[in-house]
N, C-alpha and C. Protein backbone atom coordinates (compact mmCIF):
# COMPACT_ATOMS: atom_id res chain seq x y z
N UNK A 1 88.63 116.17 87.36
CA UNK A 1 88.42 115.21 88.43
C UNK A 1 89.63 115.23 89.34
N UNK A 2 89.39 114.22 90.69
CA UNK A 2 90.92 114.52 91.47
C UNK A 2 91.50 113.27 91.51
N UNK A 3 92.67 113.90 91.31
CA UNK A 3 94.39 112.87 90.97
C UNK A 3 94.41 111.99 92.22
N UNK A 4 94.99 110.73 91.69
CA UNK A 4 95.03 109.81 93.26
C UNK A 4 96.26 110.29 93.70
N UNK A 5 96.43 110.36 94.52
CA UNK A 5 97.63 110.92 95.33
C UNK A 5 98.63 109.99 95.79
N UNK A 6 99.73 110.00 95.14
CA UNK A 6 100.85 108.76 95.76
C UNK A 6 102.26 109.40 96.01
N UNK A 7 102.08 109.27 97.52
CA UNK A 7 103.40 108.57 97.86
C UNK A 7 104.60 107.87 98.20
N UNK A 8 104.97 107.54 99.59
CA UNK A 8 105.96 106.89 99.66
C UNK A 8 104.85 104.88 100.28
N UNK A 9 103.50 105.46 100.19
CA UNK A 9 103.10 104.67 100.39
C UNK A 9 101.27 104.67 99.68
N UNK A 10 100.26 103.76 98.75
CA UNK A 10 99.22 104.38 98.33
C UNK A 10 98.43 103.64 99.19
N UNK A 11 96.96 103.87 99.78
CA UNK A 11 96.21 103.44 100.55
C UNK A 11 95.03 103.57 100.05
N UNK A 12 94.43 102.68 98.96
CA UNK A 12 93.31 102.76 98.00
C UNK A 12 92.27 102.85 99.10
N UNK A 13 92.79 102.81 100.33
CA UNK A 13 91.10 102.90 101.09
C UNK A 13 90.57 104.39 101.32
N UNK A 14 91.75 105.12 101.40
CA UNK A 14 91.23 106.80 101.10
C UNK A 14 90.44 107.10 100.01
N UNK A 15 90.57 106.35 98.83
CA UNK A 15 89.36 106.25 97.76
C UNK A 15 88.77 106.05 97.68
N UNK A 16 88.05 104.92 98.51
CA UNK A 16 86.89 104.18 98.32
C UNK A 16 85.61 104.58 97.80
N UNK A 17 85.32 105.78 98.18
CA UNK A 17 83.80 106.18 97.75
C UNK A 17 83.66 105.91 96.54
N UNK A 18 84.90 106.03 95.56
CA UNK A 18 84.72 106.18 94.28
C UNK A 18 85.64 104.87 93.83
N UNK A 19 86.67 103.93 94.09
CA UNK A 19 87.03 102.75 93.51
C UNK A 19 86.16 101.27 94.20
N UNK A 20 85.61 100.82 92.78
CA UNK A 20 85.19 99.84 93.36
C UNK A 20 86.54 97.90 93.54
N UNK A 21 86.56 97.57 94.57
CA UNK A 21 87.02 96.37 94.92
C UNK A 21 86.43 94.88 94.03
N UNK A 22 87.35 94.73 93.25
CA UNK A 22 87.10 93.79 91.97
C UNK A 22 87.75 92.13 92.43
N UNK A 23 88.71 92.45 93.15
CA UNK A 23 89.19 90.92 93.51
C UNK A 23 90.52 91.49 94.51
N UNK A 24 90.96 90.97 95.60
CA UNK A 24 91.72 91.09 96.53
C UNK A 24 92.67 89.50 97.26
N UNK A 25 93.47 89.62 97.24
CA UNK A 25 94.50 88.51 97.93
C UNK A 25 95.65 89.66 98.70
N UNK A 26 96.37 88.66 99.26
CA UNK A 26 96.95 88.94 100.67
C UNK A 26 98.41 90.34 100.18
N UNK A 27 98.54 90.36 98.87
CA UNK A 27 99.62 91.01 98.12
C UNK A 27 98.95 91.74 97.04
N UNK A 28 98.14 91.65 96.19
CA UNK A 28 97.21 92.45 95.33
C UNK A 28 96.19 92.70 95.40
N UNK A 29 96.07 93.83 94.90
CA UNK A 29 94.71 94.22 94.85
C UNK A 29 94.05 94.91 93.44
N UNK A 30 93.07 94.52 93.05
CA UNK A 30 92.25 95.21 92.05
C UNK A 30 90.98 95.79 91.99
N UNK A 31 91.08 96.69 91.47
CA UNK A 31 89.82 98.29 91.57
C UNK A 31 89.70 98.56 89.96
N UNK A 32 88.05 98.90 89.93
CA UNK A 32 87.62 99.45 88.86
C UNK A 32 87.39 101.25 89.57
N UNK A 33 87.85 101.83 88.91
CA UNK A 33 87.83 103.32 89.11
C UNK A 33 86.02 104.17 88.50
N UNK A 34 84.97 103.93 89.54
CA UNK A 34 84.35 104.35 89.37
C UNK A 34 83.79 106.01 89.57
N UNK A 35 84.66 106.54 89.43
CA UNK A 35 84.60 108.28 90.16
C UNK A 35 85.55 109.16 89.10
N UNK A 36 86.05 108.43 88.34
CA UNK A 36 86.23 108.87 87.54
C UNK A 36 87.52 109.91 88.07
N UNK A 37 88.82 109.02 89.01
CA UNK A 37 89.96 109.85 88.96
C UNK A 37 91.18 109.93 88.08
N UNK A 38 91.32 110.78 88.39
CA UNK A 38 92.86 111.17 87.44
C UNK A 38 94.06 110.06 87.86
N UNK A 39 94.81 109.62 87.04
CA UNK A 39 96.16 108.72 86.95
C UNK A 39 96.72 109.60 87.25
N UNK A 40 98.14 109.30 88.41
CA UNK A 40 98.78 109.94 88.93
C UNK A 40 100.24 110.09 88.16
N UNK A 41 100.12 109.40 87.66
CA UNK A 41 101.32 109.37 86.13
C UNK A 41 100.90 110.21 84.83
N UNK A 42 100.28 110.23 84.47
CA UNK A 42 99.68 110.92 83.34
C UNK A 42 98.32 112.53 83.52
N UNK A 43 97.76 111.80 84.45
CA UNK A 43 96.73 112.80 84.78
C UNK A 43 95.36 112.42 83.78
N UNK A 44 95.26 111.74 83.35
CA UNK A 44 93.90 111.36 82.33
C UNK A 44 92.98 110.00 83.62
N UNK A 45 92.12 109.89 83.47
CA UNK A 45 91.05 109.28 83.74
C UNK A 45 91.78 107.82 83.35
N UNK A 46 91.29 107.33 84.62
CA UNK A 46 91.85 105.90 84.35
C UNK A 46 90.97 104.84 84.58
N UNK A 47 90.87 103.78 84.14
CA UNK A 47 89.66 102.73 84.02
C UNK A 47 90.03 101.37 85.20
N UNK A 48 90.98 101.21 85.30
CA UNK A 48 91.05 99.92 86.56
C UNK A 48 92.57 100.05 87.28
N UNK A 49 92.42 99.93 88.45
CA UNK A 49 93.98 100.01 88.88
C UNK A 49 94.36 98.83 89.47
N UNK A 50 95.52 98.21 89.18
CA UNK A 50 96.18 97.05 90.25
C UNK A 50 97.27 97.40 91.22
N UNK A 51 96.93 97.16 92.43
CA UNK A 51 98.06 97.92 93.17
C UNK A 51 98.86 96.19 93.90
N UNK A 52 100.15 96.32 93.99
CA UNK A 52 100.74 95.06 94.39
C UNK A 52 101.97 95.33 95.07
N UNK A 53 101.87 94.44 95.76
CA UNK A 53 103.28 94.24 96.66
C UNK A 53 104.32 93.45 96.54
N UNK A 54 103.94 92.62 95.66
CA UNK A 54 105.20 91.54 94.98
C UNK A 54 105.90 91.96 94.42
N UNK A 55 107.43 91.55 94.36
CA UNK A 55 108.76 91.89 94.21
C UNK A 55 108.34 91.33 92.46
N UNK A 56 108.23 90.40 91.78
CA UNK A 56 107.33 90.25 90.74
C UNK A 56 106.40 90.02 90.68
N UNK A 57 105.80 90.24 89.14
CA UNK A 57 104.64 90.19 88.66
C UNK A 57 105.31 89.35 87.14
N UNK A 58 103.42 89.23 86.67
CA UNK A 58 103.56 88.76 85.34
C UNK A 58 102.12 89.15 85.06
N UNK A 59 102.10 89.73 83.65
CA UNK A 59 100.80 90.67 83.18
C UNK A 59 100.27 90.07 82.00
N UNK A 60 98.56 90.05 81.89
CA UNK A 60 98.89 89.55 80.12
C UNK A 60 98.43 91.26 80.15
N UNK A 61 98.87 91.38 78.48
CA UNK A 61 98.86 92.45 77.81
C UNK A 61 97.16 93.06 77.88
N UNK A 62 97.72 94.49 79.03
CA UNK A 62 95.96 95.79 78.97
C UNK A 62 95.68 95.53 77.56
N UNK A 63 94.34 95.70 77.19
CA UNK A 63 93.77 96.04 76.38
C UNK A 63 94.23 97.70 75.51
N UNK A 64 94.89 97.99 76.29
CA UNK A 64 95.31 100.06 75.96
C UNK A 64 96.68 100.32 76.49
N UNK A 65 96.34 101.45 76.56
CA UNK A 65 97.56 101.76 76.76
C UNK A 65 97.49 101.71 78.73
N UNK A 66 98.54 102.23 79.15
CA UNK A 66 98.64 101.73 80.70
C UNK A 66 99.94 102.41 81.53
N UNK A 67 99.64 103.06 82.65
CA UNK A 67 100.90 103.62 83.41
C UNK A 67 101.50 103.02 84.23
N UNK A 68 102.74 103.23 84.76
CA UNK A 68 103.18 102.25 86.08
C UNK A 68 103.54 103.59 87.03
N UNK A 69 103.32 103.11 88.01
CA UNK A 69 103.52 104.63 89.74
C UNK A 69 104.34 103.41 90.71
N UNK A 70 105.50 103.63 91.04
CA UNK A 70 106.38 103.05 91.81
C UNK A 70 105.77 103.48 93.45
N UNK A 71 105.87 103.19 94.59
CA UNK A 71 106.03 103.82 95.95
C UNK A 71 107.00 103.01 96.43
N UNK A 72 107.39 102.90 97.62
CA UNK A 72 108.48 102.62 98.25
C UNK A 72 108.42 101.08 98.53
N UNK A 73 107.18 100.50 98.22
CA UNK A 73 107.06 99.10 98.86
C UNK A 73 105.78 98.47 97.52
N UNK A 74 105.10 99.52 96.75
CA UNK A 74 104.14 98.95 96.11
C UNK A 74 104.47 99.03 93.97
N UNK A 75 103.89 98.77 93.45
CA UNK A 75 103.84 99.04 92.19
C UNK A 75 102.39 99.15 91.63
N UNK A 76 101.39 100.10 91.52
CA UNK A 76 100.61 100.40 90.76
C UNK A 76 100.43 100.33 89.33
N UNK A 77 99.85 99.58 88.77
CA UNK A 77 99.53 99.26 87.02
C UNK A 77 98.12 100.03 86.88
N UNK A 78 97.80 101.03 86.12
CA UNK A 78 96.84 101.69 86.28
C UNK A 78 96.77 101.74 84.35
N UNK A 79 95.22 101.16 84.24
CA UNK A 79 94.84 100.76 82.47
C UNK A 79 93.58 102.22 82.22
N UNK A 80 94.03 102.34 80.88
CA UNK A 80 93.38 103.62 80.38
C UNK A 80 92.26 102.94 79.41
């Protein structure tokens, strides 16, 4: 399948065909990965991504295991 592509900035709207929009506010965002792409940290198939702009966060504990992808302004939490 194909890898989400990140760099100095990620723009989940280049994905869209394939992530679906699960809940959105003005700083986060959450997607269920229906297309079945590759984690850009690991490269395996990934099941929901949170992408955020807050300087913190606070998480309860994925169900699995889980990657983090830094960009220049965002932090991606992406659950396997």
């Amino acid at each position: 399948m194909t890898a989400i592509e990140v760099g100095d900035h990620f723009d989940y709207h280049e994905y869209r065909e394939g992530l679906k929009l699960l809940q959105e506010t003005r700083e986060t965002t959450h997607l269920a990965n229906r297309a079945g792409f590759d984690c850009p940290a690991c490269g395996r198939s990934f099941e929901k991504l949170l992408v955020t702009e807050k300087r913190t966060n606070t998480f309860n504990s994925p169900p699995g295991p889980f990657c983090l992808v830094r960009t220049d302004d965002q932090m991606l939490v992406l659950t396997h």
